[in-house]
N, C-alpha and C. Protein backbone atom coordinates (compact mmCIF):
# COMPACT_ATOMS: atom_id res chain seq x y z
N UNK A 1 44.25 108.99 30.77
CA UNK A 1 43.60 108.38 29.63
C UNK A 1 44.40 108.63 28.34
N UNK A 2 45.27 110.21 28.07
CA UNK A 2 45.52 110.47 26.56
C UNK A 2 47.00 109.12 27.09
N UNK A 3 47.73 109.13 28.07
CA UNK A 3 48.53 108.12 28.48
C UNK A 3 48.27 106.87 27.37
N UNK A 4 47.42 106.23 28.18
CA UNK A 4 47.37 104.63 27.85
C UNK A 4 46.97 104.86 26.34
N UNK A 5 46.17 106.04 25.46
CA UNK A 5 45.91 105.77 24.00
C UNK A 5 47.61 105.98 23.19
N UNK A 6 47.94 107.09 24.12
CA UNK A 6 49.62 106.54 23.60
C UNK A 6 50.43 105.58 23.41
N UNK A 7 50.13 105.13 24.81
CA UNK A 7 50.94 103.49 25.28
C UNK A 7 50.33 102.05 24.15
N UNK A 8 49.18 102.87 23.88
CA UNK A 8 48.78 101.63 22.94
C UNK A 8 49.20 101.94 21.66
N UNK A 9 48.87 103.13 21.44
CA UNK A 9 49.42 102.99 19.78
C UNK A 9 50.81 102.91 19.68
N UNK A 10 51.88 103.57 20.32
CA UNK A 10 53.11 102.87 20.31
C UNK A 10 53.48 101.52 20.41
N UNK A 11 52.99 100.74 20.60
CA UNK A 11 52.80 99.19 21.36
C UNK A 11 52.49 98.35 19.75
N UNK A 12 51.28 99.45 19.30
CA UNK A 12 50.59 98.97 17.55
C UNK A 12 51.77 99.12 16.88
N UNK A 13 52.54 100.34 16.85
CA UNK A 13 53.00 100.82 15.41
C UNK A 13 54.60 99.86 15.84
N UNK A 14 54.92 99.80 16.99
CA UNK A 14 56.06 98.77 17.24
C UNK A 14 56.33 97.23 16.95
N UNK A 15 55.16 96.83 16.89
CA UNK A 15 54.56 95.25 16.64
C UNK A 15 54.11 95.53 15.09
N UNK A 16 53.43 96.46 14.73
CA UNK A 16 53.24 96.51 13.13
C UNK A 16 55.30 96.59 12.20
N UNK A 17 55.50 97.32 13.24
CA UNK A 17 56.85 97.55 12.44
C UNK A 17 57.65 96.15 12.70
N UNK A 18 57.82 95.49 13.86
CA UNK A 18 58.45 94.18 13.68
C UNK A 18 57.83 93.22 12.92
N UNK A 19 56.62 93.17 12.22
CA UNK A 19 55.92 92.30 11.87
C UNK A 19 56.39 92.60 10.29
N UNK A 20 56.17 93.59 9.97
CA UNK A 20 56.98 94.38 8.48
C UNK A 20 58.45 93.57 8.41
N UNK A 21 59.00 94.34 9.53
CA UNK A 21 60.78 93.57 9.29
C UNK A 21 60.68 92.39 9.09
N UNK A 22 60.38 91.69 9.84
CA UNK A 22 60.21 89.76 9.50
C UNK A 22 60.07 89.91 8.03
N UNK A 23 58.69 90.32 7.91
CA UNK A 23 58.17 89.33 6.64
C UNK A 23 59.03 89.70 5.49
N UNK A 24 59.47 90.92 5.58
CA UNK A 24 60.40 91.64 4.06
C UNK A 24 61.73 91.01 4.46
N UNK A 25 61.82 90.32 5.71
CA UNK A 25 63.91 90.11 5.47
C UNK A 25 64.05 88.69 5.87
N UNK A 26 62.75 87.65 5.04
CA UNK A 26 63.07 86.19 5.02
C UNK A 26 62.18 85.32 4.07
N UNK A 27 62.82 84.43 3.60
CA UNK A 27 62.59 84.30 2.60
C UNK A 27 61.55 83.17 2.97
N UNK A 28 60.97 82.66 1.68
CA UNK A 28 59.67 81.74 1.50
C UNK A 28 60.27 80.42 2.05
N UNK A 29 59.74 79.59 3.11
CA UNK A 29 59.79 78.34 4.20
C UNK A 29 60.85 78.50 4.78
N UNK A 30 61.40 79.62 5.27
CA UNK A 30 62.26 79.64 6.09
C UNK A 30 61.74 79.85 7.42
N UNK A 31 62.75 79.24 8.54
CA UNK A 31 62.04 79.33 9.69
C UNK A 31 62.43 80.99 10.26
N UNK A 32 61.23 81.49 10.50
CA UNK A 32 61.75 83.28 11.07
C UNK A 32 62.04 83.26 12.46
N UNK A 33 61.71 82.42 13.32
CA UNK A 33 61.53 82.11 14.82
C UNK A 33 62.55 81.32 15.04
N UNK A 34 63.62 80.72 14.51
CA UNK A 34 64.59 79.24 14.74
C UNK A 34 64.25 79.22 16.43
N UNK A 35 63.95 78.29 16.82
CA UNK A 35 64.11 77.56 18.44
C UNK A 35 62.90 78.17 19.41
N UNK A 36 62.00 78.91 18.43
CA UNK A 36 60.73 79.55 19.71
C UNK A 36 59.47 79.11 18.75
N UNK A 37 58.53 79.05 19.14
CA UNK A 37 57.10 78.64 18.81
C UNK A 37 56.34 80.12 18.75
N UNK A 38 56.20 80.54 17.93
CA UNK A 38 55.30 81.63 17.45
C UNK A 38 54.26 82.03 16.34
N UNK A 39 53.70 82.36 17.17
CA UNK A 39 52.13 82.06 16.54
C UNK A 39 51.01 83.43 16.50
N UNK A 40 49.74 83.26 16.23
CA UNK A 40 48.68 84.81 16.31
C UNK A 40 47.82 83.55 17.01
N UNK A 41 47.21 84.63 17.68
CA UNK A 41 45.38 84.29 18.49
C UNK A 41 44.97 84.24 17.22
N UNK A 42 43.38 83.69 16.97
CA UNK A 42 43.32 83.93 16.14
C UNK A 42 42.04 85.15 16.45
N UNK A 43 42.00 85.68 17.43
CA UNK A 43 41.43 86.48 18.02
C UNK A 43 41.40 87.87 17.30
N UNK A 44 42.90 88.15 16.48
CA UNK A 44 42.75 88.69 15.82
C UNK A 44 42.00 89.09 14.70
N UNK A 45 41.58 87.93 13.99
CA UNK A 45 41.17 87.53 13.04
C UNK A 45 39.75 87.23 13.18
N UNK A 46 39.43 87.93 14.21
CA UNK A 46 37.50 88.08 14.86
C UNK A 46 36.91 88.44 13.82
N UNK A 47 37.04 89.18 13.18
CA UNK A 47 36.01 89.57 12.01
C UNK A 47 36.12 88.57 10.27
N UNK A 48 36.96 87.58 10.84
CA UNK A 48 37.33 86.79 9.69
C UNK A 48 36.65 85.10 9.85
N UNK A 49 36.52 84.35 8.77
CA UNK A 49 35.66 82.87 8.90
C UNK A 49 37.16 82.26 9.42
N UNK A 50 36.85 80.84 9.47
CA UNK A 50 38.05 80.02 9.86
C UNK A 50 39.06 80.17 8.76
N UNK A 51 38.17 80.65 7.05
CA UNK A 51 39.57 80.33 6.17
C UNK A 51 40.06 81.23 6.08
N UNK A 52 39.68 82.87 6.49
CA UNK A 52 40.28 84.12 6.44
C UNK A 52 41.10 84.11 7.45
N UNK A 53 40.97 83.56 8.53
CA UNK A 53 42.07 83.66 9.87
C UNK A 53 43.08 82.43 9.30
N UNK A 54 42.86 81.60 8.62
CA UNK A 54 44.20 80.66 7.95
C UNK A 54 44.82 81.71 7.16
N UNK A 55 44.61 82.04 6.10
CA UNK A 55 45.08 82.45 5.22
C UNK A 55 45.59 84.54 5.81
N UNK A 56 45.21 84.54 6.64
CA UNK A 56 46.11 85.84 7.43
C UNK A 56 47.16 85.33 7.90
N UNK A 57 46.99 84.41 8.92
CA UNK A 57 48.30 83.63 9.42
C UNK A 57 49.61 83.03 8.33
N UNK A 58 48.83 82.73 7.46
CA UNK A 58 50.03 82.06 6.26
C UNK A 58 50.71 83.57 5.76
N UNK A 59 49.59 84.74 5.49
CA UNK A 59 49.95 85.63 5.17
C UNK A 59 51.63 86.50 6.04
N UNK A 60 51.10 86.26 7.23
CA UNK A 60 52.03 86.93 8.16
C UNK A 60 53.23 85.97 8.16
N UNK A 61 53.34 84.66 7.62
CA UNK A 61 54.51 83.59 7.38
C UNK A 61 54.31 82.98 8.93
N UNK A 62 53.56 82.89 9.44
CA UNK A 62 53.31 81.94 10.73
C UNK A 62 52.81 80.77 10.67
N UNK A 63 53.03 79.77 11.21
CA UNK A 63 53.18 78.14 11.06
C UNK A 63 52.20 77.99 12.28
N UNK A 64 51.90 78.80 13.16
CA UNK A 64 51.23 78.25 14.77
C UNK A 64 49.95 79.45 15.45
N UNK A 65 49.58 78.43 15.66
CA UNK A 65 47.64 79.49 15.70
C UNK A 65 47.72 78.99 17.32
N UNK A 66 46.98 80.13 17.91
CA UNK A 66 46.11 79.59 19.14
C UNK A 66 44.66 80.25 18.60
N UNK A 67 43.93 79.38 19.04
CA UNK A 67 42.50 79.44 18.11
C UNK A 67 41.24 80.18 19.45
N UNK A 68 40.85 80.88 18.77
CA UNK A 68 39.29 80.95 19.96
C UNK A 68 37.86 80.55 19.35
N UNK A 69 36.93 80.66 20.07
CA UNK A 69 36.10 79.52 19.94
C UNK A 69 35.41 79.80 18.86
N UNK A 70 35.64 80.89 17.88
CA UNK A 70 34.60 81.36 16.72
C UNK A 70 35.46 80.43 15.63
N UNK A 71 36.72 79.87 15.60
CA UNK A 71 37.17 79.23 14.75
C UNK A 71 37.61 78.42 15.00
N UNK A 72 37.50 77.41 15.82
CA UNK A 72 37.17 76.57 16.84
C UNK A 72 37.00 76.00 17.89
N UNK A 73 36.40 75.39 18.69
CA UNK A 73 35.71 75.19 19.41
C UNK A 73 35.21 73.60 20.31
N UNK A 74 35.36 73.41 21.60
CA UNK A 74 34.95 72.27 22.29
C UNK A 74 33.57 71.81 21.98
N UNK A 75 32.99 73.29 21.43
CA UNK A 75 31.56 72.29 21.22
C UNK A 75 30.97 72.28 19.98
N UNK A 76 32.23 71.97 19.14
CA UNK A 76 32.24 71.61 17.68
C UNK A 76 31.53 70.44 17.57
N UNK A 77 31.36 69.89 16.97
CA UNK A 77 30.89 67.94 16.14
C UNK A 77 32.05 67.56 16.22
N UNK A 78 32.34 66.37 15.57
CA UNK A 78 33.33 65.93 15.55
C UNK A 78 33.57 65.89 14.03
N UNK A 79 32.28 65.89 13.53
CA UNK A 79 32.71 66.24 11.84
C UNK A 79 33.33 67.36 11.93
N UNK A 80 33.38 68.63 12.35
CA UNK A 80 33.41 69.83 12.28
C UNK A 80 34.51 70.20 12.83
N UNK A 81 34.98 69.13 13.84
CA UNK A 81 36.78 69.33 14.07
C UNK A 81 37.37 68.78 12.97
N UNK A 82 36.96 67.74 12.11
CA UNK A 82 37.76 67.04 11.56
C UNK A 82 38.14 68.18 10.27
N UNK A 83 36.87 68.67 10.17
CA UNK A 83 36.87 69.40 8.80
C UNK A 83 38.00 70.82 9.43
N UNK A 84 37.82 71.05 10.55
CA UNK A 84 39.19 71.82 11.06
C UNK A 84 40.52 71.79 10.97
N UNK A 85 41.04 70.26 11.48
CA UNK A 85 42.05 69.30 10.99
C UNK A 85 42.58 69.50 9.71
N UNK A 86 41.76 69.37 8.50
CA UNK A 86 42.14 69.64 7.21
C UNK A 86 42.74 70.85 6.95
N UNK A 87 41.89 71.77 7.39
CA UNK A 87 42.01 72.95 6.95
C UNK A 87 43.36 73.43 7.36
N UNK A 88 43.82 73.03 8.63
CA UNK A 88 44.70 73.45 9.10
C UNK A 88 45.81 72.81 8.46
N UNK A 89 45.87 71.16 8.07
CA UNK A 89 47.01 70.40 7.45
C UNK A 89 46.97 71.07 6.00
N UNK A 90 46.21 71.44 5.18
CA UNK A 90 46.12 72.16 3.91
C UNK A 90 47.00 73.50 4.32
N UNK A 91 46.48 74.28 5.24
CA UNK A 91 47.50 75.61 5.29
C UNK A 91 48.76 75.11 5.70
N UNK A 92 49.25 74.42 6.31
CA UNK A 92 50.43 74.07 6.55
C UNK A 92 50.34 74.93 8.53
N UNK A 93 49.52 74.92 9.26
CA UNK A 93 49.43 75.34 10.15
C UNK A 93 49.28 74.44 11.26
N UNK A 94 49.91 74.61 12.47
CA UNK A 94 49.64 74.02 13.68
C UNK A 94 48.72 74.82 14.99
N UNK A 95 47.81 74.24 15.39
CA UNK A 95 46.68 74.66 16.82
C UNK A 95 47.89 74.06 17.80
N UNK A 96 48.21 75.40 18.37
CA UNK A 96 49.18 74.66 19.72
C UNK A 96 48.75 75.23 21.16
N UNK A 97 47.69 76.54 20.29
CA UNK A 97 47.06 76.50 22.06
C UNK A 97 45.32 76.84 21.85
N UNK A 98 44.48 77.15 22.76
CA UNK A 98 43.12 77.14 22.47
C UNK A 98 42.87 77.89 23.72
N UNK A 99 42.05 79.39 23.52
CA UNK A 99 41.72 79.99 24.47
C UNK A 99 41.01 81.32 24.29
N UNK A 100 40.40 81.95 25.11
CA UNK A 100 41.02 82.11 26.54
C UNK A 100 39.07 81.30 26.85
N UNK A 101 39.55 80.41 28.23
CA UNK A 101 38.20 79.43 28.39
C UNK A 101 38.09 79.65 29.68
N UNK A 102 36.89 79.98 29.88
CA UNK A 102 36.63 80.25 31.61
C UNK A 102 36.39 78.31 32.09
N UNK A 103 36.88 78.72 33.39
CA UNK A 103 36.24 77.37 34.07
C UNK A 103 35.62 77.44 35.22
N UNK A 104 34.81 76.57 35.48
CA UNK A 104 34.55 76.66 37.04
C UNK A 104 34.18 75.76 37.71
N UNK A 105 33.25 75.43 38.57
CA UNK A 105 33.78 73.98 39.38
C UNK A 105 32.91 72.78 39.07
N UNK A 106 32.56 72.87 37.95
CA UNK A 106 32.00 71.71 37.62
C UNK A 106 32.52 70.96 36.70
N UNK A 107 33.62 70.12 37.21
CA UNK A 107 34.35 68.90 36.52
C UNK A 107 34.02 68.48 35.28
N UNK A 108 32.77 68.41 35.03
CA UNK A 108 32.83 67.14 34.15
C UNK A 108 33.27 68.53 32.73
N UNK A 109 32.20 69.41 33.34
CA UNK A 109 32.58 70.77 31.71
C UNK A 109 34.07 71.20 31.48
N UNK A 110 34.76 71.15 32.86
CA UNK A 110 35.90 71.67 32.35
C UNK A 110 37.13 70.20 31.65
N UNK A 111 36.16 68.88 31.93
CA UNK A 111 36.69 67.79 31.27
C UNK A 111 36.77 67.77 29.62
N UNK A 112 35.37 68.44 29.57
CA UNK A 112 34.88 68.51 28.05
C UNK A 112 35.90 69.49 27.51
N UNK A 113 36.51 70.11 27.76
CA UNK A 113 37.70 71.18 27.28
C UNK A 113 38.85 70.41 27.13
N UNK A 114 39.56 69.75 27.99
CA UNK A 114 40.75 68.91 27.58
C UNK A 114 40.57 68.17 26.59
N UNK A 115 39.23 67.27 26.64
CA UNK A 115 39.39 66.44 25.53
C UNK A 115 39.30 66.79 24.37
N UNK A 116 38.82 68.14 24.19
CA UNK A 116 39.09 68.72 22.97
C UNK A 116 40.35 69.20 22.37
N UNK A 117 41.08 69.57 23.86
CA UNK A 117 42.12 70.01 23.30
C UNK A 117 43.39 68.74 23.18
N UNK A 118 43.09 67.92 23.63
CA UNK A 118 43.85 66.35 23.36
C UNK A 118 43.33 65.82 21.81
N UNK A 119 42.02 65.75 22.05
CA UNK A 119 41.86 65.40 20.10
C UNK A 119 42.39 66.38 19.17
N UNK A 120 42.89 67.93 19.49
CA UNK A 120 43.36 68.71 18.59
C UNK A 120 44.95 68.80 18.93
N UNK A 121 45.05 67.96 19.57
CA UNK A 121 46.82 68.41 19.60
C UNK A 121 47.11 69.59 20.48
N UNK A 122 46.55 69.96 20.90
CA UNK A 122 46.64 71.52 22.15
C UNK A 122 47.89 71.07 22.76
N UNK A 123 48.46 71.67 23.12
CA UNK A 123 49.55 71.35 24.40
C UNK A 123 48.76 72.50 25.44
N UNK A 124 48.55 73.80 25.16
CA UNK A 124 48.06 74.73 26.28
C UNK A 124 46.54 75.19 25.74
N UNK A 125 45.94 75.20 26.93
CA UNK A 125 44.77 75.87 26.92
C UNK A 125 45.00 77.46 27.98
N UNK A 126 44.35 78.57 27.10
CA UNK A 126 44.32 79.66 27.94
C UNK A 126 43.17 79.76 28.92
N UNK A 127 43.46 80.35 30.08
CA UNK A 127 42.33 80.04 30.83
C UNK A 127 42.30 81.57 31.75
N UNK A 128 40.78 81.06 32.05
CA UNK A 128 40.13 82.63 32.55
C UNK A 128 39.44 81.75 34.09
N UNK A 129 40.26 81.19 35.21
CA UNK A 129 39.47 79.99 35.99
C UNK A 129 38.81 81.07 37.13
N UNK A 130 37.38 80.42 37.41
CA UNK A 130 37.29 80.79 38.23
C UNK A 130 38.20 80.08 40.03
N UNK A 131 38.78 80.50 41.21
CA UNK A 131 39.54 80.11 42.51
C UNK A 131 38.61 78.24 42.31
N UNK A 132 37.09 78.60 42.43
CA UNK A 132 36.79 76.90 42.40
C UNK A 132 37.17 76.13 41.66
N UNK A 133 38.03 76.42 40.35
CA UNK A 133 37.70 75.16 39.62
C UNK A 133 39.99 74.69 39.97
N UNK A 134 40.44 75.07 40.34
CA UNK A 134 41.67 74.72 40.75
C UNK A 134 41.51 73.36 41.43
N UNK A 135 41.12 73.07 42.03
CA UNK A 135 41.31 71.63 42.41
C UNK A 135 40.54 70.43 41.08
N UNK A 136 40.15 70.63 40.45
CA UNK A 136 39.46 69.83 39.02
C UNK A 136 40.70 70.25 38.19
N UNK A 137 41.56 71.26 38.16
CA UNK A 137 42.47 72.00 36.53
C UNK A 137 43.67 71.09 37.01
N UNK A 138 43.56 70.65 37.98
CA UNK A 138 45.04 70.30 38.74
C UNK A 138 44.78 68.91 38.38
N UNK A 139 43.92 68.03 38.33
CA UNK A 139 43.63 66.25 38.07
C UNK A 139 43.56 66.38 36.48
N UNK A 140 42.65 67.62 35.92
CA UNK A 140 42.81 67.28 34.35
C UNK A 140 44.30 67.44 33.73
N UNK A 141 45.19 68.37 34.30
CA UNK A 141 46.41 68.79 33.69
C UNK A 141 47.34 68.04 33.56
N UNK A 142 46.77 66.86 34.96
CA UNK A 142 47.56 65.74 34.71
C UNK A 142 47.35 64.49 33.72
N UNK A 143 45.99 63.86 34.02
CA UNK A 143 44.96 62.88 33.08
C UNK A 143 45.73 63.42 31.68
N UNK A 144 45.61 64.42 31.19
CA UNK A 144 45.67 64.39 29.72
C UNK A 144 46.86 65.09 29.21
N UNK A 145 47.50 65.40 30.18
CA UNK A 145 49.34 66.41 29.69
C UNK A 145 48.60 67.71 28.89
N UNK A 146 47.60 68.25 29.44
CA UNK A 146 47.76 69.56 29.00
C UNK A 146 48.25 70.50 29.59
N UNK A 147 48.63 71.71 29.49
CA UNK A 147 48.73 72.53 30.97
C UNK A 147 47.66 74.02 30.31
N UNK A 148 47.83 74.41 31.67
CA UNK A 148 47.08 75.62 31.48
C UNK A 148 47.26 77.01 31.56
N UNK A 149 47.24 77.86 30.96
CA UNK A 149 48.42 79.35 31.22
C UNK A 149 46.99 80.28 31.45
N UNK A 150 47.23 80.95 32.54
CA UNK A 150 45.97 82.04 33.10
C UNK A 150 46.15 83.26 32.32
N UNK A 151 44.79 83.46 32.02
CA UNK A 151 45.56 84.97 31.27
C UNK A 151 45.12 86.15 31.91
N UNK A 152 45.95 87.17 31.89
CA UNK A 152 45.80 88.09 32.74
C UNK A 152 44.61 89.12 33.43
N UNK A 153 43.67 88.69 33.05
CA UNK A 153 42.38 89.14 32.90
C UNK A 153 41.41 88.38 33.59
N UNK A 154 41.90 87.18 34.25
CA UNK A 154 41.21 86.55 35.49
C UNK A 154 42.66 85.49 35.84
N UNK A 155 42.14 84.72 37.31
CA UNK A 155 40.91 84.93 37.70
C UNK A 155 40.52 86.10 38.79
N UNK A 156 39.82 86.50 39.29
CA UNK A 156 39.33 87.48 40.53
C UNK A 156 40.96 87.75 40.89
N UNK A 157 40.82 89.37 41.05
CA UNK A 157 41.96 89.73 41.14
C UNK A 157 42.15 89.89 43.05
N UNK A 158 41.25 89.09 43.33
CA UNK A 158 41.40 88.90 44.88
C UNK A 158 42.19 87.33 44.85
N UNK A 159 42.06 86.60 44.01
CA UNK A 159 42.98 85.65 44.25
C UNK A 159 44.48 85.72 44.17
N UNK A 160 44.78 85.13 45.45
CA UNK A 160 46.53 85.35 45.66
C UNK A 160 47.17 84.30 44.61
N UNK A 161 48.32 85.59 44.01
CA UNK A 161 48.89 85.19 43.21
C UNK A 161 50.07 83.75 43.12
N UNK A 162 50.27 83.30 44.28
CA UNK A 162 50.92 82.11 45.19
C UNK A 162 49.89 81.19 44.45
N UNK A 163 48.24 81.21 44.69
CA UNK A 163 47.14 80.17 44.31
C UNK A 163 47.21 79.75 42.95
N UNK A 164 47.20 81.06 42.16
CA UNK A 164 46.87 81.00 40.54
C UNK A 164 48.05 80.09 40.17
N UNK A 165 49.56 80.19 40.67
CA UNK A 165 50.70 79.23 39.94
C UNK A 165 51.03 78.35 41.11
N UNK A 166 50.14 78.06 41.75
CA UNK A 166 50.74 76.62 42.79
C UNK A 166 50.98 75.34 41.78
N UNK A 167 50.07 75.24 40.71
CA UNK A 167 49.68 73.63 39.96
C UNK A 167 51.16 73.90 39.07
N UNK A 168 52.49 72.90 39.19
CA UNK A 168 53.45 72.90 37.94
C UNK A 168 53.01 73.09 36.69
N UNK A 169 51.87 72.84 36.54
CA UNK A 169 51.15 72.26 34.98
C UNK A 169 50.48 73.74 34.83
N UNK A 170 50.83 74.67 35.27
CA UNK A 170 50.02 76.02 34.80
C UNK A 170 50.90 77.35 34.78
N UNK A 171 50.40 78.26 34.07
CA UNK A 171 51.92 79.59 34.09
C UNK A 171 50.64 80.90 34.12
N UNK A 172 51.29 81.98 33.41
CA UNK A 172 50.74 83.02 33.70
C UNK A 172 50.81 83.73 32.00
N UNK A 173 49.56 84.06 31.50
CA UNK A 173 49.78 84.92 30.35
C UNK A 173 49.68 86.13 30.22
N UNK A 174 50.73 86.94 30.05
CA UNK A 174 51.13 88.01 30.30
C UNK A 174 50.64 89.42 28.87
N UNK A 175 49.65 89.40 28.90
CA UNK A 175 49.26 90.12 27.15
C UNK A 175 49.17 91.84 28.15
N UNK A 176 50.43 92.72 27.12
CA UNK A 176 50.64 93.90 27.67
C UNK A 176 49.03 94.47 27.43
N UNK A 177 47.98 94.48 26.59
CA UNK A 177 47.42 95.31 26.08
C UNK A 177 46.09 95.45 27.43
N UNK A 178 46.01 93.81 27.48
CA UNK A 178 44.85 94.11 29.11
C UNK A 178 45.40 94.73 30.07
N UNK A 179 46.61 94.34 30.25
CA UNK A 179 47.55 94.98 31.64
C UNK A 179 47.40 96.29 31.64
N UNK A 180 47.51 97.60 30.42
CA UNK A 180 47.16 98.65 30.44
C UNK A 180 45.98 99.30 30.55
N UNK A 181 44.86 98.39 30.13
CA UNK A 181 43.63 98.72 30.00
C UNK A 181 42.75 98.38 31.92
N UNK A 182 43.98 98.18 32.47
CA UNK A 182 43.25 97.81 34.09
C UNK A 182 44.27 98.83 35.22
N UNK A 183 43.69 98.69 36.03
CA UNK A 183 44.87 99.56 37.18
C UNK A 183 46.08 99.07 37.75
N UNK A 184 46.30 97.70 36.97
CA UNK A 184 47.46 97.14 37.64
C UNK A 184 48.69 97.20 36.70
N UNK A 185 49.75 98.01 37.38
CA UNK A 185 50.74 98.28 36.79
C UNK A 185 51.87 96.87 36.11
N UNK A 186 51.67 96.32 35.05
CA UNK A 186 51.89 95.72 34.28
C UNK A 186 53.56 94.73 35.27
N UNK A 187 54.54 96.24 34.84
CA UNK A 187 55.80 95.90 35.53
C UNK A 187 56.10 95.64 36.85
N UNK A 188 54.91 95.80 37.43
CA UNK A 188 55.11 95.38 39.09
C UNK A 188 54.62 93.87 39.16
N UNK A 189 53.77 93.98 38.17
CA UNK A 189 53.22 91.98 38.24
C UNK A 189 53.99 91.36 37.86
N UNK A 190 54.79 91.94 37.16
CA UNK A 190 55.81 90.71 36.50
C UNK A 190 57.08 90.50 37.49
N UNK A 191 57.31 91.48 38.01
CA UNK A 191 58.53 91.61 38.91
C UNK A 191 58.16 90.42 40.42
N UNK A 192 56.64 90.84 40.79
CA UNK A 192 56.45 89.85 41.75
C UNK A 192 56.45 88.09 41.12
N UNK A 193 55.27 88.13 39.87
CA UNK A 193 55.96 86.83 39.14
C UNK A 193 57.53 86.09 39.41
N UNK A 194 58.13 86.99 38.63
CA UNK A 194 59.64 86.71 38.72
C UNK A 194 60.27 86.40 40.19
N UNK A 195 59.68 87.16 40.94
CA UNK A 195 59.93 87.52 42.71
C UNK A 195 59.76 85.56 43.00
N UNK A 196 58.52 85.29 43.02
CA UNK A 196 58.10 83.88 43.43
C UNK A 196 58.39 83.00 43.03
């Protein structure tokens, strides 16, 4: 246990310290990322409204959000995306992914998720699927060019890992901080990843 409170705060003060370097050694609209897409959850920003999680992100000089459902959401209005839309073209920010969204085998709900993330511009949705809903993630991924990246924290860790990345249209999200907080040794999953 004193382990992993180590492993985490080293993990904090390493990511706090690269996050420092960026922002002090580049200047105002410059790109800090040239050729990669980088962005915050805005998961972070849990204790913040939609305009406090904008305005952290602008803060940190980031251009790209993946959003969760407290700052928005599939089962918004459509006024209420739109008024999202703004907010986001006002910060100068892009929604490029939306997550983490459980699914399961009832089609038409996990339909209602793409099309949200097609009216918002999503390219990826994070996903938490339950083994049933893989044959429905595999027809939507195609219908609407989204894909879907699993995040490490489902689905059922009895599902073979061959199942979870059979669909081209889906990957694996790899967030060190759950990986430590479970019994599965982080660097052995990735190695079999890589393995397949």
């Amino acid at each position: 246990m004193k382990a992993m409170i180590l492993a985490h705060l080293a993990i904090g003060i390493f990511c706090l310290g690269l996050t420092m370097s960026v922002h002090n050694n580049v200047t105002a609209g410059e790109d800090r990322f040239p050729g990669f897409t980088v962005g915050v959850q805005s998961y972070c920003f849990r204790n913040f409204d939609l305009d406090g999680a904008l305005k952290n992100t602008q803060e940190l000089g980031l251009k790209n959000i993946e959003f969760y459902s407290k700052h928005a959401s599939h089962d918004m209005t459509a006024e209420q995306l739109e008024n999202v839309k703004k907010k986001l073209k006002a910060a100068g920010i892009k929604m490029v992914a939306y997550g983490v969204v459980g699914f399961g085998a009832n089609a038409e709900a996990n339909e209602k998720i793409f099309k949200f993330a097609k009216e918002m511009g999503i390219k990826v949705i994070t996903a938490d699927p339950s083994p049933d809903s893989f044959d429905s993630l595999e027809k939507l991924v195609k219908k609407y060019d989204v894909k879907i990246a699993i995040h490490n924290h489902g689905p059922a860790l009895d599902t073979p890992l061959w199942r979870m990345c059979s669909m081209r249209s889906k990957g694996v999200i790899g967030e060190s901080g759950c990986a430590l907080t479970t019994a599965i040794f982080s660097g052995r999953a990735w190695i079999l990843l890589k393995l397949w």
